[in-house]
C-alpha atoms as a PDB file:
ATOM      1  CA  UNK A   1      -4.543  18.364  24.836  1.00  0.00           C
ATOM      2  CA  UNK A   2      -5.324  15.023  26.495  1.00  0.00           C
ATOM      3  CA  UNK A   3      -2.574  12.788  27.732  1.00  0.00           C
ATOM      4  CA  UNK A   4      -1.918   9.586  26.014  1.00  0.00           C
ATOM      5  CA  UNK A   5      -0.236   6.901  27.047  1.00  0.00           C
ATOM      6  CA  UNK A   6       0.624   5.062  24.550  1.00  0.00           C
ATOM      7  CA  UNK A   7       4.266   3.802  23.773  1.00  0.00           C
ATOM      8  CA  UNK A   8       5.524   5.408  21.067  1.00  0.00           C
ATOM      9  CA  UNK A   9       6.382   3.725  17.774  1.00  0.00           C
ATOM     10  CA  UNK A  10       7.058   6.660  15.208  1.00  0.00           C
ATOM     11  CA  UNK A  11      10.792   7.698  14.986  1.00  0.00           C
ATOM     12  CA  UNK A  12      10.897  11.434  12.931  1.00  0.00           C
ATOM     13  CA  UNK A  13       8.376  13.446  12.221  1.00  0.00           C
ATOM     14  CA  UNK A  14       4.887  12.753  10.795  1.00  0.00           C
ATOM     15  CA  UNK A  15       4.673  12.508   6.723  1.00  0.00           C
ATOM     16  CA  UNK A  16       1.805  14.745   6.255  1.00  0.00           C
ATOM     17  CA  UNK A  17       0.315  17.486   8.742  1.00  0.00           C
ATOM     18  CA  UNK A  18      -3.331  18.581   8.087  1.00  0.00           C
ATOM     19  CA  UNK A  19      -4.270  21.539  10.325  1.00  0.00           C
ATOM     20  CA  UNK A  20      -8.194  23.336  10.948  1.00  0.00           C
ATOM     21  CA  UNK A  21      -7.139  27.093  11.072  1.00  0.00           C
ATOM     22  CA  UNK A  22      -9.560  28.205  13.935  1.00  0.00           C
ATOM     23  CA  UNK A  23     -10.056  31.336  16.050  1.00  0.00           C
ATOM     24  CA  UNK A  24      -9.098  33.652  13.924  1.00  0.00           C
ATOM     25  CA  UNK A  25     -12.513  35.693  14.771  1.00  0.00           C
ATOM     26  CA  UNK A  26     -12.435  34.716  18.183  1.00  0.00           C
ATOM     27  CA  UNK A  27      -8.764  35.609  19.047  1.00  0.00           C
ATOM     28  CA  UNK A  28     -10.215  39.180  18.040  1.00  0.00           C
ATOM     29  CA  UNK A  29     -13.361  39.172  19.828  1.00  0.00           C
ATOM     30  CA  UNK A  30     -11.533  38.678  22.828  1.00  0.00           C
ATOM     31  CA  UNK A  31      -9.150  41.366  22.347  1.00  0.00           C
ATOM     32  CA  UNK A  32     -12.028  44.345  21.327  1.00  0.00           C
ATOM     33  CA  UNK A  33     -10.017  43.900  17.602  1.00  0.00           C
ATOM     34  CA  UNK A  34     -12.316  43.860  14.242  1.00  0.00           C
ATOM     35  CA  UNK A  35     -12.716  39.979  12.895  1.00  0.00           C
ATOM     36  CA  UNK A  36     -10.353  41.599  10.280  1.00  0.00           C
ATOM     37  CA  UNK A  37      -7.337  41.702  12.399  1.00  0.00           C
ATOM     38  CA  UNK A  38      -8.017  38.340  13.696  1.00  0.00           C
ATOM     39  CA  UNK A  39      -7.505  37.106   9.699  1.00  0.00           C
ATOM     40  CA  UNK A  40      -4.362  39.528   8.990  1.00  0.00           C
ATOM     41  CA  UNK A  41      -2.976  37.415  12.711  1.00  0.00           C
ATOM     42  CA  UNK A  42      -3.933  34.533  11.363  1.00  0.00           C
ATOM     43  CA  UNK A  43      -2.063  34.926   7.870  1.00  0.00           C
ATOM     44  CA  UNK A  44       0.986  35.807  10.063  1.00  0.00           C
ATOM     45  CA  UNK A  45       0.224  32.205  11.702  1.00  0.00           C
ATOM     46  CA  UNK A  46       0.408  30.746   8.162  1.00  0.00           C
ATOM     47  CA  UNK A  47       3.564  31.757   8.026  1.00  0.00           C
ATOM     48  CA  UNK A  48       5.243  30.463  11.114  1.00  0.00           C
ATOM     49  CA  UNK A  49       3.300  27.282  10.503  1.00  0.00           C
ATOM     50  CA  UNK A  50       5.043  26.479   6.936  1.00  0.00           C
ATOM     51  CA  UNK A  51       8.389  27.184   8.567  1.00  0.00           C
ATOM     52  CA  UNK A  52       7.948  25.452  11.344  1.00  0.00           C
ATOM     53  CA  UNK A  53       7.159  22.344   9.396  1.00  0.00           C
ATOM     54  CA  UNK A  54       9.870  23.066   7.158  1.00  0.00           C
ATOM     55  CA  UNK A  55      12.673  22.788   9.999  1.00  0.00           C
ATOM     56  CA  UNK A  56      10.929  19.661  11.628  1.00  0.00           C
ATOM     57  CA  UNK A  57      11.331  17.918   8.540  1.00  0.00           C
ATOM     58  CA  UNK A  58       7.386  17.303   7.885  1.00  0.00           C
ATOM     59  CA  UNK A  59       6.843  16.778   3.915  1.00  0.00           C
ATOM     60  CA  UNK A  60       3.662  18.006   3.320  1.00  0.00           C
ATOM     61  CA  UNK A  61       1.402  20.514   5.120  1.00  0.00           C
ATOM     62  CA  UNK A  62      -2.223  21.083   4.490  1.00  0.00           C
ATOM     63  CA  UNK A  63      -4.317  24.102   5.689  1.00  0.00           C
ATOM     64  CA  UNK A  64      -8.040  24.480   5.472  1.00  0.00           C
ATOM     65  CA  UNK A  65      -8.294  28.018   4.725  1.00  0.00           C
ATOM     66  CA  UNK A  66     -11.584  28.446   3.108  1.00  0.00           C
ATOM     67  CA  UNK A  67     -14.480  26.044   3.123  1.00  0.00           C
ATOM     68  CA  UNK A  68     -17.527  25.538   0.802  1.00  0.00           C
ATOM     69  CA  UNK A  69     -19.821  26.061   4.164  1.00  0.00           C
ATOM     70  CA  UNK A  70     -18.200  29.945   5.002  1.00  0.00           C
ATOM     71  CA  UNK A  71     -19.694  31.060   2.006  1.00  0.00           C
ATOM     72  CA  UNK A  72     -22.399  31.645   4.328  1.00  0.00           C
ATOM     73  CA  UNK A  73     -20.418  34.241   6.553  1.00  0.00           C
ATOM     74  CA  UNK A  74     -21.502  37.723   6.004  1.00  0.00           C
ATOM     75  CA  UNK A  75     -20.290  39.258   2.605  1.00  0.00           C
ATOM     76  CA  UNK A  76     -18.214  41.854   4.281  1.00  0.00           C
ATOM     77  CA  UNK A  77     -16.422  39.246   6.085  1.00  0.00           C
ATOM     78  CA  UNK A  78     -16.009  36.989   2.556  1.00  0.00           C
ATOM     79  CA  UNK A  79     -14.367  40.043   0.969  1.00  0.00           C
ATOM     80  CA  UNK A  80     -11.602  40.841   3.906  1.00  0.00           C
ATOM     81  CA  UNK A  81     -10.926  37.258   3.346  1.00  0.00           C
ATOM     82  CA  UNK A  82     -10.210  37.183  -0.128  1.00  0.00           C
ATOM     83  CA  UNK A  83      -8.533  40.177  -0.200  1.00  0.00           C
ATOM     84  CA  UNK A  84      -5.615  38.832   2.329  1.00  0.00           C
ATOM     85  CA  UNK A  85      -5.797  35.446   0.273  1.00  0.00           C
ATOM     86  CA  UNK A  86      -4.623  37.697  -2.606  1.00  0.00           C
ATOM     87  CA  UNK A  87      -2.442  39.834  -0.513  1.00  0.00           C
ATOM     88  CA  UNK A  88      -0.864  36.418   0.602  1.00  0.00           C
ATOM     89  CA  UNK A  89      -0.418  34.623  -2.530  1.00  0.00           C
ATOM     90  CA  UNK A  90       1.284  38.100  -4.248  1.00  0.00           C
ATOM     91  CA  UNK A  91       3.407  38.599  -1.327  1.00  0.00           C
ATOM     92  CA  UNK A  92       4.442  34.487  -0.648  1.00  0.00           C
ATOM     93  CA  UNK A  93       4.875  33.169  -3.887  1.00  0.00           C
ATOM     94  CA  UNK A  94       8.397  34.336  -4.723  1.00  0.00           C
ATOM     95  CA  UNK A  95       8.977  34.156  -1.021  1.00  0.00           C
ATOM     96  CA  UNK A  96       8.148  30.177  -1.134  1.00  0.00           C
ATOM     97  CA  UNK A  97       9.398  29.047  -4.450  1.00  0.00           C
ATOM     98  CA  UNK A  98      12.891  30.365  -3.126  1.00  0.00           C
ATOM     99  CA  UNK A  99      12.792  28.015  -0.101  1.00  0.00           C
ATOM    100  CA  UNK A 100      11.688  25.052  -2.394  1.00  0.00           C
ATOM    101  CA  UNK A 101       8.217  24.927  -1.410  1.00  0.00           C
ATOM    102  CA  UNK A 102       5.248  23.340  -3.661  1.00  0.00           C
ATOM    103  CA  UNK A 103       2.110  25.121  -3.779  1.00  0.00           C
ATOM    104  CA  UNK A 104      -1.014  22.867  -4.643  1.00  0.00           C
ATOM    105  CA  UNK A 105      -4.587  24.245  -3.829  1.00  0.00           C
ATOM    106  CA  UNK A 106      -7.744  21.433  -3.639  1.00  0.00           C
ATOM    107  CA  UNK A 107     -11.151  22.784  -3.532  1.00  0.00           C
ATOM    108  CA  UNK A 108     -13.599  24.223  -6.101  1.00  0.00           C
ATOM    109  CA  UNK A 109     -12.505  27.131  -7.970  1.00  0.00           C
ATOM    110  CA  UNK A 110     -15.974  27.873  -9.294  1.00  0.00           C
ATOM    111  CA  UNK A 111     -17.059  30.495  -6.570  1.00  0.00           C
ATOM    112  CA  UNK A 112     -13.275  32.361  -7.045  1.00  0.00           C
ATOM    113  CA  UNK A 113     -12.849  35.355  -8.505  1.00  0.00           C
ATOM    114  CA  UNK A 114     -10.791  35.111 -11.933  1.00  0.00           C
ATOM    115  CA  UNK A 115      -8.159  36.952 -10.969  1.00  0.00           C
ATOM    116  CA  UNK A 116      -7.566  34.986  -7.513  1.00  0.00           C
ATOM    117  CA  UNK A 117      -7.516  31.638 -10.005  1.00  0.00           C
ATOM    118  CA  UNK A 118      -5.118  33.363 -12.011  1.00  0.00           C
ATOM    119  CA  UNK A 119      -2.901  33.371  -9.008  1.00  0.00           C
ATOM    120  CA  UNK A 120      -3.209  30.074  -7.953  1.00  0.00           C
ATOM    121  CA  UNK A 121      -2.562  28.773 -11.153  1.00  0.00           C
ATOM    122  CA  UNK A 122       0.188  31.163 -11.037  1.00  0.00           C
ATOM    123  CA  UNK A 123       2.076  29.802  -7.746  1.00  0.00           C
ATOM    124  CA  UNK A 124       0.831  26.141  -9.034  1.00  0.00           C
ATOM    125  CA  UNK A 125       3.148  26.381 -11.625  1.00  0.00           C
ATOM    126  CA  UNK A 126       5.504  28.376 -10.908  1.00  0.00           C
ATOM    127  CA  UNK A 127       6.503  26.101  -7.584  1.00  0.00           C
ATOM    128  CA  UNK A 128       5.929  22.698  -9.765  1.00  0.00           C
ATOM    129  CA  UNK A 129       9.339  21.845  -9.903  1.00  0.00           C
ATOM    130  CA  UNK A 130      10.009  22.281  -6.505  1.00  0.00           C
ATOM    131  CA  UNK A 131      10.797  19.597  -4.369  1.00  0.00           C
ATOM    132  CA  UNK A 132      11.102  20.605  -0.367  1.00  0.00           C
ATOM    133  CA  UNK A 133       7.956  21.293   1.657  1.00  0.00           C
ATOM    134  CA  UNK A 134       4.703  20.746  -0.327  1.00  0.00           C
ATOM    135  CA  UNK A 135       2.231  23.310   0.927  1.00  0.00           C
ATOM    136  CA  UNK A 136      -1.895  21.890   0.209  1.00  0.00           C
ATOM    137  CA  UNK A 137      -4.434  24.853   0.622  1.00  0.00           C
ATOM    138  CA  UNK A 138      -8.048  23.777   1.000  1.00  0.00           C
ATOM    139  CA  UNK A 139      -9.770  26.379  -1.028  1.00  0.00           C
ATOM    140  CA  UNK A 140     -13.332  26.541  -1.164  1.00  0.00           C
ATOM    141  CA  UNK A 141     -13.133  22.889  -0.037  1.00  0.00           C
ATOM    142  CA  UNK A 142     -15.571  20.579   1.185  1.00  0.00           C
ATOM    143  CA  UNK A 143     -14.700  16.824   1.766  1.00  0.00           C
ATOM    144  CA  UNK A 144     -18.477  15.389   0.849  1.00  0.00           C
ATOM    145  CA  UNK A 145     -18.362  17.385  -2.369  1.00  0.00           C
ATOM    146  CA  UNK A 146     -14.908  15.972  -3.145  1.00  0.00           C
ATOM    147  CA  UNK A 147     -16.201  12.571  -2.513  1.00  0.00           C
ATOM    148  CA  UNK A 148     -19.153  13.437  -4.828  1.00  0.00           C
ATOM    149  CA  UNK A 149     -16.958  14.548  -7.357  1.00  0.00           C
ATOM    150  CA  UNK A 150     -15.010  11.728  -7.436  1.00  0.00           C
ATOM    151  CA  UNK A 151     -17.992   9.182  -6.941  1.00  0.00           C
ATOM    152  CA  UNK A 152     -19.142  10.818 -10.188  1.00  0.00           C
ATOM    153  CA  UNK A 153     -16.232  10.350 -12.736  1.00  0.00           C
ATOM    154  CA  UNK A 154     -16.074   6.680 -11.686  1.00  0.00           C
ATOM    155  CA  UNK A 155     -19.673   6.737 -12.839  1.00  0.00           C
ATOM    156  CA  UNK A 156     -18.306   8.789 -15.757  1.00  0.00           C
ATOM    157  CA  UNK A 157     -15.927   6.150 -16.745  1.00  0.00           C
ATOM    158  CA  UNK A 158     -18.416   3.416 -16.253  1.00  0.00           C
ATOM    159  CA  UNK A 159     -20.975   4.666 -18.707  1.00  0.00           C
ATOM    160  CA  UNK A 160     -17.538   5.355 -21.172  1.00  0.00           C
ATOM    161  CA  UNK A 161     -16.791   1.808 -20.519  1.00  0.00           C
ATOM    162  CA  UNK A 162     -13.069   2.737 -19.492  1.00  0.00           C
ATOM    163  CA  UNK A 163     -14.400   0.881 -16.675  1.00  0.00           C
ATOM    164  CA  UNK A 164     -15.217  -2.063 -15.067  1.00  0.00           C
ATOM    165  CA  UNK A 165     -18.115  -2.205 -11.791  1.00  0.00           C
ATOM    166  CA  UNK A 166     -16.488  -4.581 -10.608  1.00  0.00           C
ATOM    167  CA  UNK A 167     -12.784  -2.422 -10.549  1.00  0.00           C
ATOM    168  CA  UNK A 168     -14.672  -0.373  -8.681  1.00  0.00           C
ATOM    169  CA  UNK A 169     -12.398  -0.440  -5.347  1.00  0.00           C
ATOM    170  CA  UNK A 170     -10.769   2.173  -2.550  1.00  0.00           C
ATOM    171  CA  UNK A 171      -8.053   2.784  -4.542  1.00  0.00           C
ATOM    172  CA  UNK A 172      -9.976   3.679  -8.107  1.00  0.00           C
ATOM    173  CA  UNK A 173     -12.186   6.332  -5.488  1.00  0.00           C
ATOM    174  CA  UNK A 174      -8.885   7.413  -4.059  1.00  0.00           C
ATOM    175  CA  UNK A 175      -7.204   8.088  -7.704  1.00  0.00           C
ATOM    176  CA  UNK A 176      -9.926  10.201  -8.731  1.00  0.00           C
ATOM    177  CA  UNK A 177      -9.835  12.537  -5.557  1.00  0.00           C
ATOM    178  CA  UNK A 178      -8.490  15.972  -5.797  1.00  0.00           C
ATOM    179  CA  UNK A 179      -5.752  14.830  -3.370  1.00  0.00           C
ATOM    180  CA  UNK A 180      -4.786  12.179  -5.538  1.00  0.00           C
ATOM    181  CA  UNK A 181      -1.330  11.199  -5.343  1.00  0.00           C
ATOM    182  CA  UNK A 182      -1.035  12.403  -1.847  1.00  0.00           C
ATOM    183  CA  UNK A 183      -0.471  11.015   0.904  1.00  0.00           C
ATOM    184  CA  UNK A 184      -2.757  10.415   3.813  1.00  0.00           C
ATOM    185  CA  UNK A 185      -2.461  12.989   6.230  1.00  0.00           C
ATOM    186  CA  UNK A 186      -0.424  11.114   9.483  1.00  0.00           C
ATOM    187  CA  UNK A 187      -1.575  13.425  12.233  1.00  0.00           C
ATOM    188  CA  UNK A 188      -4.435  16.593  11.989  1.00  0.00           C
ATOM    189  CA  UNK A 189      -4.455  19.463  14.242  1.00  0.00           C
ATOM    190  CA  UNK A 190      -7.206  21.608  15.027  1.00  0.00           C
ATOM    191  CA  UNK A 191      -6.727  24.912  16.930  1.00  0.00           C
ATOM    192  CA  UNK A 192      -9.873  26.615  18.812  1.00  0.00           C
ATOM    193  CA  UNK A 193     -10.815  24.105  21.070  1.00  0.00           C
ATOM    194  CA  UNK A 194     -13.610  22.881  18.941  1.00  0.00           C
ATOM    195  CA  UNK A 195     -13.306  18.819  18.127  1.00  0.00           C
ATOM    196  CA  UNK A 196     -14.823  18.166  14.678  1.00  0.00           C
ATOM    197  CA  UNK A 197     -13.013  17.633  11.729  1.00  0.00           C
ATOM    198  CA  UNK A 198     -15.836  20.087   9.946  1.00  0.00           C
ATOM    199  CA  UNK A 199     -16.089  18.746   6.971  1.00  0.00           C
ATOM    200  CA  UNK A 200     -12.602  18.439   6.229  1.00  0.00           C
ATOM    201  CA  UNK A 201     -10.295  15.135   4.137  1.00  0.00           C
ATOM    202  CA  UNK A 202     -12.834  12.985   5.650  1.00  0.00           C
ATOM    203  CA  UNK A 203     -12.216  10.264   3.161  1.00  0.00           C
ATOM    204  CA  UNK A 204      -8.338  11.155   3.722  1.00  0.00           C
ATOM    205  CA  UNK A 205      -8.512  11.473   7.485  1.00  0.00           C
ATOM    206  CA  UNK A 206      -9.910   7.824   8.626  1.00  0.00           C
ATOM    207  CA  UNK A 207      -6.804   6.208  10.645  1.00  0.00           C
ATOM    208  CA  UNK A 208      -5.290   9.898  11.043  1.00  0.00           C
ATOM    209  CA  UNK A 209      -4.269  10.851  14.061  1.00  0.00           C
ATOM    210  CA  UNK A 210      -6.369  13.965  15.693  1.00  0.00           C
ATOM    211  CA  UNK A 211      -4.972  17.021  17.930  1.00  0.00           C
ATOM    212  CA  UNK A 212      -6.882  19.390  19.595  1.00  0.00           C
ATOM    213  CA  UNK A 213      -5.706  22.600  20.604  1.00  0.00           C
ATOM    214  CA  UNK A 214      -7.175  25.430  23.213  1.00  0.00           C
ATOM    215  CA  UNK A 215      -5.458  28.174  21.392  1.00  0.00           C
ATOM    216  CA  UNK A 216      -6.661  30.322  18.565  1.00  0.00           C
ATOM    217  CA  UNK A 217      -4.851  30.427  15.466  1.00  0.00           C
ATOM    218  CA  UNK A 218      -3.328  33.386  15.327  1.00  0.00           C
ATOM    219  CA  UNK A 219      -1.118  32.395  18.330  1.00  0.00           C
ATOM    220  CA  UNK A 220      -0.411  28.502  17.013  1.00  0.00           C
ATOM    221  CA  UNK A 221       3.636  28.520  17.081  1.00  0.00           C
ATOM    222  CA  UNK A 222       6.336  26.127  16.612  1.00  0.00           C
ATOM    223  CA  UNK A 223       5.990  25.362  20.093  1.00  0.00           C
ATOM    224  CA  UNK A 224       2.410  23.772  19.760  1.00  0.00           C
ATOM    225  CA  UNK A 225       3.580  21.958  16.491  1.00  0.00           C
ATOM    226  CA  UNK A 226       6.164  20.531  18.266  1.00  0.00           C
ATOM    227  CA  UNK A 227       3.684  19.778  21.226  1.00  0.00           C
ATOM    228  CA  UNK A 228       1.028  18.400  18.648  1.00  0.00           C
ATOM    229  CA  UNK A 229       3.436  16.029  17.361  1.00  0.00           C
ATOM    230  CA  UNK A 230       5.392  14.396  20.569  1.00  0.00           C
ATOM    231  CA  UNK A 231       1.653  13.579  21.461  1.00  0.00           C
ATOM    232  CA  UNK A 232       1.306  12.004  17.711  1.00  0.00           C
ATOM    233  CA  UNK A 233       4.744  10.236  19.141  1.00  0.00           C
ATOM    234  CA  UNK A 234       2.691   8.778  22.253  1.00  0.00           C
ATOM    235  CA  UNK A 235       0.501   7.080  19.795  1.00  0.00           C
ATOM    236  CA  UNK A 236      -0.134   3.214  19.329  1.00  0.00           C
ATOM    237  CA  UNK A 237      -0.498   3.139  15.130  1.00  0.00           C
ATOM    238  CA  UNK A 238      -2.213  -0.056  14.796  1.00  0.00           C
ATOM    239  CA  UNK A 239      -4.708   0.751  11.383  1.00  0.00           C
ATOM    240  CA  UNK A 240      -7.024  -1.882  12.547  1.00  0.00           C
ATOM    241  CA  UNK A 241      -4.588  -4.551  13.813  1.00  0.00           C
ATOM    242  CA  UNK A 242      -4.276  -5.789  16.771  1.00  0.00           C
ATOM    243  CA  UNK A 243      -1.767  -5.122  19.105  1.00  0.00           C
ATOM    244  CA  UNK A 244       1.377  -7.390  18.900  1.00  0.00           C
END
């Protein structure tokens, strides 16, 4: 991570934590492991990572697990993939709902298989009521669809005449994203060394504050959340303004 030196002005922990789960297939490479066990370390990540953020006090935590683009990964790959997502989801749900947490998934469901819809709506409802840590996992997600999708129900409600051009603002865009009601991520990490944001909450992301880690995501810890976050600390928060 780079040093900032900025004075800090945030007291407690960040709102919202979006994270880019990376490395998963290069943690493995590196140790002569299949990709495979890189994703079964990675899912063991997943789990440090939500209580991690549940003892700093963060509210909401959103993981990009599966994006629109890795359909493209080879089909072998796909299928070790899905199977831990169902794995996870059988195994976590009870797990979660007893420590309060809120599932929500964002992201297409059209390319899932029914039964791995079945169990997202399953841990979507069954964790509804909750009210400690909400948990956001970016499912076959891609932020320019979602900004598509949204771009077209205003159009929707246009030609319906529900609505006006001219309402036509941020906020009316905002209200008809999938993340609707949510808010902004305050700081998003990325593990892997790489520094894009990959097509991920672009729309969500624009005054968010961006973290870069060398590690892979298998070994991401409590330790680099913490780190992640004092460095959120040493930022200057201005949104646009200038400073006082």
């Amino acid at each position: 991570m780079v040093a900032i030196e900025e004075q800090d002005t945030a007291d407690g922990p960040p709102v919202h934590v979006a994270i880019i789960m990376d490395g998963n297939g290069r943690w493995a490479l590196a140790r002569g492991l299949p990709r495979l066990a890189g994703h079964e370390r990675g899912a063991e990540a997943v789990r440090r990572a939500v209580q991690a953020c549940r003892e700093t006090g963060i509210d909401i935590l959103t993981l990009y697990a599966f994006s629109s683009e890795n359909w493209k990964r080879p089909p072998a790959e796909i299928d070790d993939l899905m199977g831990l997502l169902r794995i996870y989801l059988r195994r976590e749900i009870a797990d979660l709902d007893s420590r309060g947490v809120r599932l929500r998934f964002i992201g297409s469901r059209n390319r899932l298989a029914p039964d791995i819809i079945g169990l997202i709506e399953e841990s979507e409802a069954k964790t509804a009521a909750n009210t400690g840590l909400m948990l956001v996992i970016a499912l076959n997600y891609g932020a320019r669809a979602e900004i598509t999708r949204a771009a077209q129900r205003l159009a929707e409600d246009v030609a319906a005449g529900t609505l006006s051009p001219a309402a036509i603002d941020e906020e009316a865009l905002a209200a008809r994203m999938e993340t609707a009601g949510i808010p902004d991520p305050d700081l998003l990490i990325r593990t892997s060394g790489e520094k894009r944001l990959s097509n991920f909450l672009l729309w969500q992301s624009a005054y968010t504050e961006l973290v870069f880690l060398d590690i892979c995501w298998p070994d991401f810890s409590k330790d680099y959340l913490e780190a992640a976050i004092d460095e959120y600390h040493r930022r200057d928060r201005r949104f646009g303004a200038s400073r006082g």
